[in-house]
C-alpha atoms as a PDB file:
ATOM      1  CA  UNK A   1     -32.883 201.395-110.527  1.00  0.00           C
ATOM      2  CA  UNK A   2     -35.464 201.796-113.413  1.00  0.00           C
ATOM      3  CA  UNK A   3     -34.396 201.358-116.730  1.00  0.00           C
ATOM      4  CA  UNK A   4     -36.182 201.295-119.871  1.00  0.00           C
ATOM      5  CA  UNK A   5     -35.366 198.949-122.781  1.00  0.00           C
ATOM      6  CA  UNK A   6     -36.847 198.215-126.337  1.00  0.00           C
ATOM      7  CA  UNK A   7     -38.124 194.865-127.760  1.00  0.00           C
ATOM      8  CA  UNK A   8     -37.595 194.485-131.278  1.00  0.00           C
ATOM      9  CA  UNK A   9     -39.602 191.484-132.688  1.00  0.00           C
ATOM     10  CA  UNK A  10     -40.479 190.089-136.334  1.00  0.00           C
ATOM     11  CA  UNK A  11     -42.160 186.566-136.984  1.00  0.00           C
ATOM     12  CA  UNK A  12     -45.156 184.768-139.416  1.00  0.00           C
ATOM     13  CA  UNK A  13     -48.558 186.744-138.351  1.00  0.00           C
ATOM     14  CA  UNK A  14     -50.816 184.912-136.457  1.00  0.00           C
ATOM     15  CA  UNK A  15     -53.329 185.511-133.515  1.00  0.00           C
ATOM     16  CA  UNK A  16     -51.680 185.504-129.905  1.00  0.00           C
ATOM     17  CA  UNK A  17     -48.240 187.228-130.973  1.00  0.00           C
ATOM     18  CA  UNK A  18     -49.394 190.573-128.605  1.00  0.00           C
ATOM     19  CA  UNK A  19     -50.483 188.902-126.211  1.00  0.00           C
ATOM     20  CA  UNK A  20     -47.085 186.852-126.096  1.00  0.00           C
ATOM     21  CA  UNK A  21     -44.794 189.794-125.957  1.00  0.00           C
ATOM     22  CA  UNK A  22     -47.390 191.517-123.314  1.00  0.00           C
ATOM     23  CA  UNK A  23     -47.239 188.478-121.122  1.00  0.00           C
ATOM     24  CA  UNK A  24     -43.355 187.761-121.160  1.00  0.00           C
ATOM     25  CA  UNK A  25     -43.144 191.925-120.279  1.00  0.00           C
ATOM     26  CA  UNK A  26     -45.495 191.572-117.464  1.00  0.00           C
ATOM     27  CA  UNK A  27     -43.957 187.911-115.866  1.00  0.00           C
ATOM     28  CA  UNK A  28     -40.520 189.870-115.606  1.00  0.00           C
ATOM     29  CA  UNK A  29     -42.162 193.194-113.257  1.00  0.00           C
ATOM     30  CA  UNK A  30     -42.120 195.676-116.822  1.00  0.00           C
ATOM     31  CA  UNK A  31     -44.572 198.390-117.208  1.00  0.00           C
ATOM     32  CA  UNK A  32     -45.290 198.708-121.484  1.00  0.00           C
ATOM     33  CA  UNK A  33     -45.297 201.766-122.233  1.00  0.00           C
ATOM     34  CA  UNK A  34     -45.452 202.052-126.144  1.00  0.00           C
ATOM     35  CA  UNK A  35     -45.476 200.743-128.756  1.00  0.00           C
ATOM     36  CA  UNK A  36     -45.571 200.311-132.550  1.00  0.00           C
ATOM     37  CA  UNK A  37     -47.204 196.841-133.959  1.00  0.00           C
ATOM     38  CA  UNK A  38     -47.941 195.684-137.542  1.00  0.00           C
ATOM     39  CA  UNK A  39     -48.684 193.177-140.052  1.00  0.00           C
ATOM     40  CA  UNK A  40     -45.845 194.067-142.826  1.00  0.00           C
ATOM     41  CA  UNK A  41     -45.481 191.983-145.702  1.00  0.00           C
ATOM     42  CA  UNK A  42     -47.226 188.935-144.234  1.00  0.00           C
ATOM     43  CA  UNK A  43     -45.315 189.337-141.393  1.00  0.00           C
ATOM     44  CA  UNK A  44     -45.917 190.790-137.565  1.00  0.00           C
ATOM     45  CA  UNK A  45     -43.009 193.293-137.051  1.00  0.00           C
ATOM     46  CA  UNK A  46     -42.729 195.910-133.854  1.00  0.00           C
ATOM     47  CA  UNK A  47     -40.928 197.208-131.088  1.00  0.00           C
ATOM     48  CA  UNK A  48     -42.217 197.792-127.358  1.00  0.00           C
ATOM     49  CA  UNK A  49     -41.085 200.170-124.647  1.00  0.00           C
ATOM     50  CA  UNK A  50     -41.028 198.183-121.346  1.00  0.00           C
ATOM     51  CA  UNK A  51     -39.864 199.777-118.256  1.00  0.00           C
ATOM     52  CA  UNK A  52     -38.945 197.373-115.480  1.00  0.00           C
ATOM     53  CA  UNK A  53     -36.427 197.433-112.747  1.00  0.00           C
ATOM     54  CA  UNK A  54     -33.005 196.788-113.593  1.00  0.00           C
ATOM     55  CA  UNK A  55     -32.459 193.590-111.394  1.00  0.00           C
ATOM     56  CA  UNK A  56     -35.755 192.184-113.433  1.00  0.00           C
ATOM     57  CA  UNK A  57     -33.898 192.285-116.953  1.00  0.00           C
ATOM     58  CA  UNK A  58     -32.821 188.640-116.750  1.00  0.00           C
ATOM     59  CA  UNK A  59     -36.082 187.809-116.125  1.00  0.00           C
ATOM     60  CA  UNK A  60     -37.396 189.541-119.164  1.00  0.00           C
ATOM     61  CA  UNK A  61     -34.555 187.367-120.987  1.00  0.00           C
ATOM     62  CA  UNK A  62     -35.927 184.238-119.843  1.00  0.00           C
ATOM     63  CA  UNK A  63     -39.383 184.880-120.906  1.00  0.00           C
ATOM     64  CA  UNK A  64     -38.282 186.629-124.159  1.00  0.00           C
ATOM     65  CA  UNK A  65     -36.755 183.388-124.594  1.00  0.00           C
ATOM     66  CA  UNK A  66     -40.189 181.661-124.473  1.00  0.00           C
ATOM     67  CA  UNK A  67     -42.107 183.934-126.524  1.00  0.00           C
ATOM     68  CA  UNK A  68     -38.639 183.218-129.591  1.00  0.00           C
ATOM     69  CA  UNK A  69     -39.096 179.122-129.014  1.00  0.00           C
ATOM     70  CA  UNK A  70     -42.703 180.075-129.941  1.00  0.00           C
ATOM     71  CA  UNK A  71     -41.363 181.623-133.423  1.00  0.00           C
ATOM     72  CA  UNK A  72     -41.726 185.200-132.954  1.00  0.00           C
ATOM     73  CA  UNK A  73     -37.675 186.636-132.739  1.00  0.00           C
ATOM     74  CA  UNK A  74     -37.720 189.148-130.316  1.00  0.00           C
ATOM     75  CA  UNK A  75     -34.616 190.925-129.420  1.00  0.00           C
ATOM     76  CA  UNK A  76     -33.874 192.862-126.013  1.00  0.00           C
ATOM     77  CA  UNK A  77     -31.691 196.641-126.449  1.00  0.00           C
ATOM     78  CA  UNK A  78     -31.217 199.705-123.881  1.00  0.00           C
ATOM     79  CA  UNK A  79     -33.842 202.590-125.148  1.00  0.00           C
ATOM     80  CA  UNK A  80     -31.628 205.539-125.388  1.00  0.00           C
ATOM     81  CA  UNK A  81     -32.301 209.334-123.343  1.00  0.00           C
ATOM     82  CA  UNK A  82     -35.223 210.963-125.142  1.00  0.00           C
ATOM     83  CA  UNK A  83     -33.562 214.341-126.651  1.00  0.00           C
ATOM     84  CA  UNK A  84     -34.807 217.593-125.958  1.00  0.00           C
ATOM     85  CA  UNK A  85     -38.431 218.656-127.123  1.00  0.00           C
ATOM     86  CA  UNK A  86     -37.461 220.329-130.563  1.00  0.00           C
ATOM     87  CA  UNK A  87     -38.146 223.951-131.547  1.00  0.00           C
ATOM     88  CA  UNK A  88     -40.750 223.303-134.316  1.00  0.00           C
ATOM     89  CA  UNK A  89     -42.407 220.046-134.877  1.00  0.00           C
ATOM     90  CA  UNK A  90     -44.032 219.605-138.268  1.00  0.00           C
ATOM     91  CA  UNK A  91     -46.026 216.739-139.858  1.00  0.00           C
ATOM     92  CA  UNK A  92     -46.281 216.252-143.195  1.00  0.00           C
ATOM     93  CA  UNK A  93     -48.258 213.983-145.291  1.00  0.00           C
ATOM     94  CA  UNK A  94     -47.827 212.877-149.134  1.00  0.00           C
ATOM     95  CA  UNK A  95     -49.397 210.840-151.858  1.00  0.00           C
ATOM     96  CA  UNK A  96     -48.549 209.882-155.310  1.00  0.00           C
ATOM     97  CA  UNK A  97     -48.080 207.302-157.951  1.00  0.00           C
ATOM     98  CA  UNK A  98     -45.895 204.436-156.293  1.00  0.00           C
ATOM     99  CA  UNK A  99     -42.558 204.445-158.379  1.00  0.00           C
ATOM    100  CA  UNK A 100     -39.194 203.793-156.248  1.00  0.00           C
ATOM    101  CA  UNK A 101     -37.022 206.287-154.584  1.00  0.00           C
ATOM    102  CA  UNK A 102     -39.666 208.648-153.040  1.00  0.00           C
ATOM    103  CA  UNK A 103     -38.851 207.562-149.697  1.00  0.00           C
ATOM    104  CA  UNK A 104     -34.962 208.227-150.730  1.00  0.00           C
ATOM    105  CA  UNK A 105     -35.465 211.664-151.992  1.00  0.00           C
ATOM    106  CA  UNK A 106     -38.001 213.147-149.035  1.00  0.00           C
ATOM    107  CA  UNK A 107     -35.290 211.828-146.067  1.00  0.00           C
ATOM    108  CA  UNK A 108     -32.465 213.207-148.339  1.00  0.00           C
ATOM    109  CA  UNK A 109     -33.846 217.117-147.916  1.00  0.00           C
ATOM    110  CA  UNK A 110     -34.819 216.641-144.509  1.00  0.00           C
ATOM    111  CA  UNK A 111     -31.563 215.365-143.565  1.00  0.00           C
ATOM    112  CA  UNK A 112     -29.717 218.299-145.531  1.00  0.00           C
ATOM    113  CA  UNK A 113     -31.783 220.590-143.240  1.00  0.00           C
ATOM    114  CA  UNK A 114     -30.911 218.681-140.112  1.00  0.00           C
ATOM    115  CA  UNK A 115     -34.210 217.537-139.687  1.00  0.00           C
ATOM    116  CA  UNK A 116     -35.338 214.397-137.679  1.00  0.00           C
ATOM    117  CA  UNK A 117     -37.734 212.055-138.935  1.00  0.00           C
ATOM    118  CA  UNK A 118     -39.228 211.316-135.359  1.00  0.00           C
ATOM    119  CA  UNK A 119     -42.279 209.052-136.882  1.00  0.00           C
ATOM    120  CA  UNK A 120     -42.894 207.632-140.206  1.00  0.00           C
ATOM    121  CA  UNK A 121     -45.384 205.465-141.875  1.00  0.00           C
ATOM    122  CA  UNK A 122     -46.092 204.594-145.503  1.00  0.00           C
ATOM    123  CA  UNK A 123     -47.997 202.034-147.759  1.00  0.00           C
ATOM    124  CA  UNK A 124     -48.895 201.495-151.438  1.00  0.00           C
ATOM    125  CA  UNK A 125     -52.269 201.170-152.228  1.00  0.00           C
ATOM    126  CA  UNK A 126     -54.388 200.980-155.276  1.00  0.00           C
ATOM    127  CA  UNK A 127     -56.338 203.796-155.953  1.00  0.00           C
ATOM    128  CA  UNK A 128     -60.158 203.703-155.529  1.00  0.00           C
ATOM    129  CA  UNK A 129     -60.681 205.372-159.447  1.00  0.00           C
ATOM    130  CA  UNK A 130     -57.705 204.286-161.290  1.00  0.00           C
ATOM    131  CA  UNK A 131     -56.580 201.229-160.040  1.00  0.00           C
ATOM    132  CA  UNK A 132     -53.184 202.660-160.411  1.00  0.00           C
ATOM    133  CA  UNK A 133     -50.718 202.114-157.317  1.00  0.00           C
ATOM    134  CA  UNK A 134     -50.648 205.076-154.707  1.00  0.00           C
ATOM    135  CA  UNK A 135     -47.904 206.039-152.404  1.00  0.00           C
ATOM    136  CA  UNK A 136     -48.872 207.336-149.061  1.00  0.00           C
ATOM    137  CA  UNK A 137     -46.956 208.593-146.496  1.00  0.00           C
ATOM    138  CA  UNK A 138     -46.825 210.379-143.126  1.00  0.00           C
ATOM    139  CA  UNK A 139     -44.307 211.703-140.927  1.00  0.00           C
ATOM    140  CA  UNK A 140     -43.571 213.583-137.649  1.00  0.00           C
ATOM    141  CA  UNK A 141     -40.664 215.557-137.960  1.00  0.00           C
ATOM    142  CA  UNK A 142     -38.188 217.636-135.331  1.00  0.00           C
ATOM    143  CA  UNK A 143     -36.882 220.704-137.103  1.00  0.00           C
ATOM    144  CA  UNK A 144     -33.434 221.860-135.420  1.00  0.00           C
ATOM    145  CA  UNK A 145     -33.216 225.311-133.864  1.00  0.00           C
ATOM    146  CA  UNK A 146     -31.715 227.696-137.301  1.00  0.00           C
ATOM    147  CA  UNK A 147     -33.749 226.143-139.719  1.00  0.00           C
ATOM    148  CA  UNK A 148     -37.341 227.348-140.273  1.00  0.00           C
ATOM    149  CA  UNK A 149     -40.566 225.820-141.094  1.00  0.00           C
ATOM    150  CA  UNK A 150     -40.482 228.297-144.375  1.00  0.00           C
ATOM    151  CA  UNK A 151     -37.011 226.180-145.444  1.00  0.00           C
ATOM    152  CA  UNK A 152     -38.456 222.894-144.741  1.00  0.00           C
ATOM    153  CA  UNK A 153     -41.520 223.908-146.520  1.00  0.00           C
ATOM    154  CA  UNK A 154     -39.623 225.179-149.461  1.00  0.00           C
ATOM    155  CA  UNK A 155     -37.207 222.058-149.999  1.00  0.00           C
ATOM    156  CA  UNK A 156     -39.972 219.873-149.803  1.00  0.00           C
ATOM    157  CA  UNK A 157     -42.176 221.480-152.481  1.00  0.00           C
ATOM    158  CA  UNK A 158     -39.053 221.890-154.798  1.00  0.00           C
ATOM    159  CA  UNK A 159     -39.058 217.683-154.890  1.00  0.00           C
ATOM    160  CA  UNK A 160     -42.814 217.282-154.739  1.00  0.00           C
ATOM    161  CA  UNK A 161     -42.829 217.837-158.723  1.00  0.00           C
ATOM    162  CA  UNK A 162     -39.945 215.794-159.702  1.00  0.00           C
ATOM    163  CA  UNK A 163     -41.134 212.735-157.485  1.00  0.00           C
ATOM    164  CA  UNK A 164     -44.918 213.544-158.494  1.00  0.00           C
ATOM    165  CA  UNK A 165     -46.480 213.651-155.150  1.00  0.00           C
ATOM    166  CA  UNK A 166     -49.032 216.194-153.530  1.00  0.00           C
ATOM    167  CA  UNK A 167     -47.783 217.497-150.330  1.00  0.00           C
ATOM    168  CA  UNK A 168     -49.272 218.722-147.416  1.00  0.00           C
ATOM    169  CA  UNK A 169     -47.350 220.318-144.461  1.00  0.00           C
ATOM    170  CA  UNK A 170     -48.283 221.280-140.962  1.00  0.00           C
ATOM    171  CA  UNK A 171     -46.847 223.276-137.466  1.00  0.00           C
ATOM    172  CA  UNK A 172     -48.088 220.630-134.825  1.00  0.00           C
ATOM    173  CA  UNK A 173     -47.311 220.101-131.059  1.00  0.00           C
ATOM    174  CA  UNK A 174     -43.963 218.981-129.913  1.00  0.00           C
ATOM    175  CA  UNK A 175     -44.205 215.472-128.780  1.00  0.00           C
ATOM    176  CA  UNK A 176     -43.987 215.320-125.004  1.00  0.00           C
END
């Protein structure tokens, strides 16, 4: 039987680390099928989605194993059933002056609203005519069937003032 599980890994950046993770997934019989990869805070973080065939999951262990005596800590855990595609997908993208609890205040309305935060990324930056810090954000979101775009839209622009960010929202594809 097929199963498909995710690697979670974090360790010190430095060259190789991909090419660790890809070869441990392809010496156990797994098939990679996603992923996320970055350099955060001076450090490599992901996850991986590796199909492979059930009776190959020990060997994934064993050469998961390798790749952690190496100093990358990966860890192994069951990927869960993908839900069903969502009635309206939205993205939305924002940008501001960095100051804490931005992050806090966008995933409290969406989660009011039901929504799902299916993808986010973020980073502060300095801004090319200030010099000031910028926040940047985007995000791929689910909204649940009784809740309209016009609602998320709304809730979102009734923050975007007190948190001092410019927001931009957009219908986009369901992910498939």
């Amino acid at each position: 039987m097929t199963i498909q599980v995710i690697l979670s890994a974090v360790g010190s950046d430095r060259p190789g680390l991909t090419q660790s993770l890809a070869d441990a997934v392809l010496s156990a019989g797994g098939n990679w099928l996603g992923s996320h990869l970055s350099r955060l805070g001076g450090k490599y973080v992901g996850s991986v989605l590796v199909e492979l065939d059930e009776s190959d999951l020990s060997r994934l262990q064993r050469a998961i194993e390798n790749v952690d005596a190496g100093g990358l800590h990966v860890s192994i855990v069951p990927a869960g059933e993908e839900p069903a595609a969502p009635g309206t997908a939205l993205a939305i993208e924002l940008v501001g002056q960095d100051r804490p609890g931005i992050v806090r205040e966008v995933a409290a309305v969406l989660a009011g609203l039901g929504v799902n935060i299916e993808d986010f990324a973020s980073r502060a930056e300095n801004s090319a005519w200030s010099g000031e810090r910028l926040f940047r954000a985007v995000a791929r979101l689910s909204i649940p069937a009784g809740t309209s775009f016009d609602q998320v839209q709304s809730a979102l622009e009734s923050i975007s003032g007190e948190i001092m960010v410019d927001l931009t929202i957009a219908r986009t594809e369901a992910k498939s």
